[in-house]
C-alpha atoms as a PDB file:
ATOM      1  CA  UNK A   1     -15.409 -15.524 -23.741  1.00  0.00           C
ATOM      2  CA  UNK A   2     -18.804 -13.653 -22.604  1.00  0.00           C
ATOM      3  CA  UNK A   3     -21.829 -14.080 -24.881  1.00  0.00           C
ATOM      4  CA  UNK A   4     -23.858 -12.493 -23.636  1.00  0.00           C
ATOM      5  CA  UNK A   5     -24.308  -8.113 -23.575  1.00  0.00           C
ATOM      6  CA  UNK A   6     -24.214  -8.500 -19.717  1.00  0.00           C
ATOM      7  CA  UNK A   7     -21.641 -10.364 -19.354  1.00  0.00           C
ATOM      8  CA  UNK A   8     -19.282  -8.604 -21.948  1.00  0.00           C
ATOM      9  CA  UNK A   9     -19.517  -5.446 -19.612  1.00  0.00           C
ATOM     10  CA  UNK A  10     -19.270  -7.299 -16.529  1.00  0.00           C
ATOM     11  CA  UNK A  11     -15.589  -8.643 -18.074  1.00  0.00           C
ATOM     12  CA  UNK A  12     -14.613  -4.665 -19.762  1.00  0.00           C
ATOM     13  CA  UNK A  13     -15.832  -3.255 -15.582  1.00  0.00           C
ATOM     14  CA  UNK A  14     -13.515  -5.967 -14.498  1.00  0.00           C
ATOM     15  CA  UNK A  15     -10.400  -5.155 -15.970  1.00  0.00           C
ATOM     16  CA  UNK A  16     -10.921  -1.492 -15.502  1.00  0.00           C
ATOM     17  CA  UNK A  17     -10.729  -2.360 -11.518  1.00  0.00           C
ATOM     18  CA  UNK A  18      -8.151  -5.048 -11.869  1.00  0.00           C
ATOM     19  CA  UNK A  19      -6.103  -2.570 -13.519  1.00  0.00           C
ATOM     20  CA  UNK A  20      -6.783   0.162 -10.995  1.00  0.00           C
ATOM     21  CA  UNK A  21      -6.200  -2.127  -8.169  1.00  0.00           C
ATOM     22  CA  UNK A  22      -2.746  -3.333  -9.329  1.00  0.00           C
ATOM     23  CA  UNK A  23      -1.970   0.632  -9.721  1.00  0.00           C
ATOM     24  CA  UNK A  24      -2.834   1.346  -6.418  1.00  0.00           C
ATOM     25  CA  UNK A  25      -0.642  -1.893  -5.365  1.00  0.00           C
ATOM     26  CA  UNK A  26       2.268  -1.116  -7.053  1.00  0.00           C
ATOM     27  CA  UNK A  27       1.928   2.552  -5.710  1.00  0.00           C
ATOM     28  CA  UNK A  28       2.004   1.030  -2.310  1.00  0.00           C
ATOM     29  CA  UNK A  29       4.888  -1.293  -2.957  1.00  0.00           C
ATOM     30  CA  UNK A  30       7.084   1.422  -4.109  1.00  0.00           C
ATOM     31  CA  UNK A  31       6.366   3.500  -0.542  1.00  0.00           C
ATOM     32  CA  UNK A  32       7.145   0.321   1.528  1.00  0.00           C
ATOM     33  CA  UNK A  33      10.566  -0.388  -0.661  1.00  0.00           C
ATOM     34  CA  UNK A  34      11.463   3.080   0.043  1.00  0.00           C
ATOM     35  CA  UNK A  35      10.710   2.650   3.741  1.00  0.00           C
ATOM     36  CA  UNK A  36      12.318  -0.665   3.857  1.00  0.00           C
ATOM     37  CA  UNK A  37      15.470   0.980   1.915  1.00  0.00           C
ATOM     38  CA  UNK A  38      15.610   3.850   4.967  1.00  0.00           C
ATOM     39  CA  UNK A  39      15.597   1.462   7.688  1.00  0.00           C
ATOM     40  CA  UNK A  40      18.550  -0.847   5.908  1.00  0.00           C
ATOM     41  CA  UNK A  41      20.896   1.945   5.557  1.00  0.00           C
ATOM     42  CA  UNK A  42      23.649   2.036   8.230  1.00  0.00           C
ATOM     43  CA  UNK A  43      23.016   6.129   9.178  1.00  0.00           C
ATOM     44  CA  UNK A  44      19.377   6.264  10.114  1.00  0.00           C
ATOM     45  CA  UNK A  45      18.033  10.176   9.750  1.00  0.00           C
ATOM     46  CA  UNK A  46      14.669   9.793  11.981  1.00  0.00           C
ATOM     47  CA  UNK A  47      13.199  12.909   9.288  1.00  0.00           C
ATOM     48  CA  UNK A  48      13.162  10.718   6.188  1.00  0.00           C
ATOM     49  CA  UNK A  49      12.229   7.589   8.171  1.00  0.00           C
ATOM     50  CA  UNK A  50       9.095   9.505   9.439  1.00  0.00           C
ATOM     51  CA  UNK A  51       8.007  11.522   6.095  1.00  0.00           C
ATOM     52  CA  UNK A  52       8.162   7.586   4.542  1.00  0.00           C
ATOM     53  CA  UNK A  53       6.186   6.418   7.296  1.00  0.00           C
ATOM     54  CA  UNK A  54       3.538   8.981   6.683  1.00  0.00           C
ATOM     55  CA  UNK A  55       3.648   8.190   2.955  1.00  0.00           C
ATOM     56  CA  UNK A  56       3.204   4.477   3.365  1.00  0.00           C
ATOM     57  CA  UNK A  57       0.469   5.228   5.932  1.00  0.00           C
ATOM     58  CA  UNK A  58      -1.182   7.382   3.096  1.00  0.00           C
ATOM     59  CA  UNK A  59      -1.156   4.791   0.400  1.00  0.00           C
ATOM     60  CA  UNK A  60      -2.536   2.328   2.612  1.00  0.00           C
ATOM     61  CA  UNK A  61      -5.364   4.678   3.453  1.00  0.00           C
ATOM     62  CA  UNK A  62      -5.942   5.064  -0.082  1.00  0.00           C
ATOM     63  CA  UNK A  63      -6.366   1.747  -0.554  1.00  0.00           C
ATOM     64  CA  UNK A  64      -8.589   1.293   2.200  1.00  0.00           C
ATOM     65  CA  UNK A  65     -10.821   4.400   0.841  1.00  0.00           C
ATOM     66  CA  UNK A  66     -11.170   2.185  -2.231  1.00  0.00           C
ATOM     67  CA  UNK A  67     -12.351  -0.526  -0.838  1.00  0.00           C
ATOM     68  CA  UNK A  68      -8.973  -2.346  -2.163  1.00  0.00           C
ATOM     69  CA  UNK A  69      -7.961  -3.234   1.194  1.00  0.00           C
ATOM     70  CA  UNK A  70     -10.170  -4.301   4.169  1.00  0.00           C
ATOM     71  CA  UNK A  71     -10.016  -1.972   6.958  1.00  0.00           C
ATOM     72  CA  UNK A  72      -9.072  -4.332   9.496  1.00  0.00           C
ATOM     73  CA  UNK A  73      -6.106  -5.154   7.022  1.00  0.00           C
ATOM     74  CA  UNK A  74      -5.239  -1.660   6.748  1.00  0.00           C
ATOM     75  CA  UNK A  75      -4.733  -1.031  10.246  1.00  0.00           C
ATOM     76  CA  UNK A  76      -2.761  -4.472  10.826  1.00  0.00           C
ATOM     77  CA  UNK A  77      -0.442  -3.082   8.527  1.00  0.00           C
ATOM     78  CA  UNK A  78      -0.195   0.084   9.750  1.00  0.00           C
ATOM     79  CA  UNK A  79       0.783  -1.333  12.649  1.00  0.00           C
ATOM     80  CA  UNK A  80       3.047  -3.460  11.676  1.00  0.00           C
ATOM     81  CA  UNK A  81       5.148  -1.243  10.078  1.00  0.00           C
ATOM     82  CA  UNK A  82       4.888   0.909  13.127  1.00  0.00           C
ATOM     83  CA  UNK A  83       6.212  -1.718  15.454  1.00  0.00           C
ATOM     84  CA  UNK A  84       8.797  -2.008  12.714  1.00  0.00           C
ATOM     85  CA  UNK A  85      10.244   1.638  12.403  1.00  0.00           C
ATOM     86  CA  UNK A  86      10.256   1.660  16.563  1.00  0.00           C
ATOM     87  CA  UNK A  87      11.953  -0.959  16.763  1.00  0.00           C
ATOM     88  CA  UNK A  88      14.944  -0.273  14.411  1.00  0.00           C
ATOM     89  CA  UNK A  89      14.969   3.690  15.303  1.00  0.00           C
ATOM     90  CA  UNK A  90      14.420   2.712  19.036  1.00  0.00           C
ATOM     91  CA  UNK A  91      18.139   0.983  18.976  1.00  0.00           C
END
């Protein structure tokens, strides 16, 4: 445990971005799943695959705003799951 007054803030500041962090995370999780769950399915509709696309793009973009995420990260993701949707639509 902290002793000293420094220290106990420096611990109640850390949790308060730990637990924002893990929000944004799980916030981003959720959009990929969904994604993910869209490309599985055996009839592909090219509308929803997009609108999730743009949704995961947004979340990661948050992420990045927040300094969460590198930015270099950010984009190699974003372009991952880019390659990803063409490649499964493109078929």
């Amino acid at each position: 445990m902290p002793t000293t007054k420094a220290a106990k803030k420096a611990l109640k500041v850390s949790e308060k971005k730990r637990s924002r962090n893990r929000r944004f995370s799980e916030l981003t999780k959720e959009s990929v799943k969904a994604l993910e769950a869209l490309l599985g399915a055996e009839k592909k509709d090219t509308q929803k695959i997009a609108e999730a696309l743009s949704a995961v793009y947004s979340r990661i973009d948050t992420l990045e705003k927040k300094n969460i995420l590198h930015s270099n990260t950010a984009a190699r993701r974003k372009s991952s799951f880019a390659k990803l949707v063409k490649s499964v639509t493109s078929k």
